[in-house]
N, C-alpha and C. Protein backbone atom coordinates (compact mmCIF):
# COMPACT_ATOMS: atom_id res chain seq x y z
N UNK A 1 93.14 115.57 88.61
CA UNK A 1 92.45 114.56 89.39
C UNK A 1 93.47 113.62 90.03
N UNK A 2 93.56 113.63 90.87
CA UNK A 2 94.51 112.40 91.98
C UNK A 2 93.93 111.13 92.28
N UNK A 3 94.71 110.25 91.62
CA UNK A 3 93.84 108.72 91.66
C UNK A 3 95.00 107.93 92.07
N UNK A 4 94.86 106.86 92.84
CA UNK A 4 95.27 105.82 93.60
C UNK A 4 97.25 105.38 92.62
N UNK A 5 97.64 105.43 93.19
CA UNK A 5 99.41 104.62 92.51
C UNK A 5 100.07 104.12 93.66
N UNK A 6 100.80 103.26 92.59
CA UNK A 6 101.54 102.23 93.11
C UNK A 6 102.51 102.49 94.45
N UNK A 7 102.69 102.45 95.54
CA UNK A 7 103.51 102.35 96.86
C UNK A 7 105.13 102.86 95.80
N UNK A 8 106.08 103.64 96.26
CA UNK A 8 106.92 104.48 95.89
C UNK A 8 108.16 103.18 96.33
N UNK A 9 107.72 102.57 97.49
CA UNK A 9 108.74 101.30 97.63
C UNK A 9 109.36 100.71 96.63
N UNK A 10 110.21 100.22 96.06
CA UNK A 10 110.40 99.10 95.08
C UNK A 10 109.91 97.80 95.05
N UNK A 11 109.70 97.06 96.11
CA UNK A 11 109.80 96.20 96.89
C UNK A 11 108.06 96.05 96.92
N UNK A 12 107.37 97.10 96.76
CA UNK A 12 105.84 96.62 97.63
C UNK A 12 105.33 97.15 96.27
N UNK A 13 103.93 96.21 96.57
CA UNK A 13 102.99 96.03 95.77
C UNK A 13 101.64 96.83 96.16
N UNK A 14 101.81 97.61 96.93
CA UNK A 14 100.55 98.11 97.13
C UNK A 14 100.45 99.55 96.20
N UNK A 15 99.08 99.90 96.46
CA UNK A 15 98.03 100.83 95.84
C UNK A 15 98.20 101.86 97.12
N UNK A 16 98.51 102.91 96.78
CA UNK A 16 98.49 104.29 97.67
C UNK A 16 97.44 105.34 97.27
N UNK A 17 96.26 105.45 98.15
CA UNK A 17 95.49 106.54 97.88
C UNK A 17 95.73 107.61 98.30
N UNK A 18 95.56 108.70 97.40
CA UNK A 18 96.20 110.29 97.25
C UNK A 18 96.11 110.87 98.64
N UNK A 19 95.17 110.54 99.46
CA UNK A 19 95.11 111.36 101.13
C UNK A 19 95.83 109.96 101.69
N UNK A 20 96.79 109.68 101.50
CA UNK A 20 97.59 108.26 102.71
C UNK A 20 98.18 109.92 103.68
N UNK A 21 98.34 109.02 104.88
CA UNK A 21 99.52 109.71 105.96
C UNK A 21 101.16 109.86 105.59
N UNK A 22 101.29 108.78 105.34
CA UNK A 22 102.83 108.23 104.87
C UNK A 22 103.46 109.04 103.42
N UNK A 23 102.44 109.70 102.40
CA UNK A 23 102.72 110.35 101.32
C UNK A 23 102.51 109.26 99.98
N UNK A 24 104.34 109.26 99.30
CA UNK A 24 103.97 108.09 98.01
C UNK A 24 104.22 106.90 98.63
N UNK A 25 104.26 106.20 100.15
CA UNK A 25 104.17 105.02 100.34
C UNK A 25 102.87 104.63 101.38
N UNK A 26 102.61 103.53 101.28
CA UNK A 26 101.63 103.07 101.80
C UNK A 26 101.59 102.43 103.28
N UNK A 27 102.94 102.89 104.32
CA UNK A 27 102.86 102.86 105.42
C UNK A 27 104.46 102.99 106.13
N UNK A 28 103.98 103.15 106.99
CA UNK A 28 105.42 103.69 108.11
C UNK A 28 106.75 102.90 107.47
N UNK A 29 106.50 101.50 107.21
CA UNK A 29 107.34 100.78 107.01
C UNK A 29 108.54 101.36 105.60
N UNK A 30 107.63 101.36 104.92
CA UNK A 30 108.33 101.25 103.57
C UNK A 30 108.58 102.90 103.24
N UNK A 31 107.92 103.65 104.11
CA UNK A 31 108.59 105.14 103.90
C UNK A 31 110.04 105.40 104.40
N UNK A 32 110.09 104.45 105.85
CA UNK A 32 111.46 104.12 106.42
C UNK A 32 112.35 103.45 105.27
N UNK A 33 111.78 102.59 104.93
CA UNK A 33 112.70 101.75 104.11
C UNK A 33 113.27 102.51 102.65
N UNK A 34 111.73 103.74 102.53
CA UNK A 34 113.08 104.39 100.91
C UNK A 34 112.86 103.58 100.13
N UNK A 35 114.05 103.38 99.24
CA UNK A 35 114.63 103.12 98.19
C UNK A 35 115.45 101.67 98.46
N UNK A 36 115.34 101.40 99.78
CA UNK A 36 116.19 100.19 99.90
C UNK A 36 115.73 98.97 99.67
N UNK A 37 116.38 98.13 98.80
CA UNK A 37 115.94 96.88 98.14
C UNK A 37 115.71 96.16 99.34
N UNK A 38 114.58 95.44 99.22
CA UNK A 38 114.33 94.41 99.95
C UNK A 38 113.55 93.08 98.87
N UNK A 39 113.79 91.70 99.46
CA UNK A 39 113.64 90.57 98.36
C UNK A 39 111.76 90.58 99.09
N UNK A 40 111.41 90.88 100.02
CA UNK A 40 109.84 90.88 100.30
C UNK A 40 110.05 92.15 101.09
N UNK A 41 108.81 92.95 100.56
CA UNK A 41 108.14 93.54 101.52
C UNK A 41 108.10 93.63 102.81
N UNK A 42 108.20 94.52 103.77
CA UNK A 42 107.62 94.16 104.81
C UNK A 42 106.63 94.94 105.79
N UNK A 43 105.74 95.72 105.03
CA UNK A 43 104.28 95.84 105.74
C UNK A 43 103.52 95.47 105.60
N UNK A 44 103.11 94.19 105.43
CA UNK A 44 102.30 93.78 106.26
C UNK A 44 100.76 93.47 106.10
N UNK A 45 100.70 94.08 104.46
CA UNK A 45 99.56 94.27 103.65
C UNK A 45 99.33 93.22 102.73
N UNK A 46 97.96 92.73 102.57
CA UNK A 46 97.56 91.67 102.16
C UNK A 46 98.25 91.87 100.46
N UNK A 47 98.58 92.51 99.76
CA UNK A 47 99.21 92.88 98.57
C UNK A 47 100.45 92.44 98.67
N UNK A 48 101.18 92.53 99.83
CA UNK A 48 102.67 92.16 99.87
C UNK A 48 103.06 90.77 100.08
N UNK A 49 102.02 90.06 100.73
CA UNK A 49 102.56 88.68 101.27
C UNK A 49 102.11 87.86 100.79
């Protein structure tokens, strides 16, 4: 069963549901971003800011 986890970002706080576009992150941004530390987030999602 595939149920909702945490954005693959380090950095972000969001919830990724199993059909996203982006895969284990929860948007263009933070799939770009990887693994790279950032001190905030930055897409943009009411979870991050």
């Amino acid at each position: 069963m595939n149920q909702a986890t945490k954005c693959a970002h380090p950095g972000c706080d969001c919830v990724v549901q199993p059909n996203s576009p982006y895969g284990k992150y929860c948007s263009d941004h933070c799939k770009r971003a990887g693994q790279i530390t950032e001190l905030r987030c930055g897409c943009q999602h009411a979870e991050c800011r």
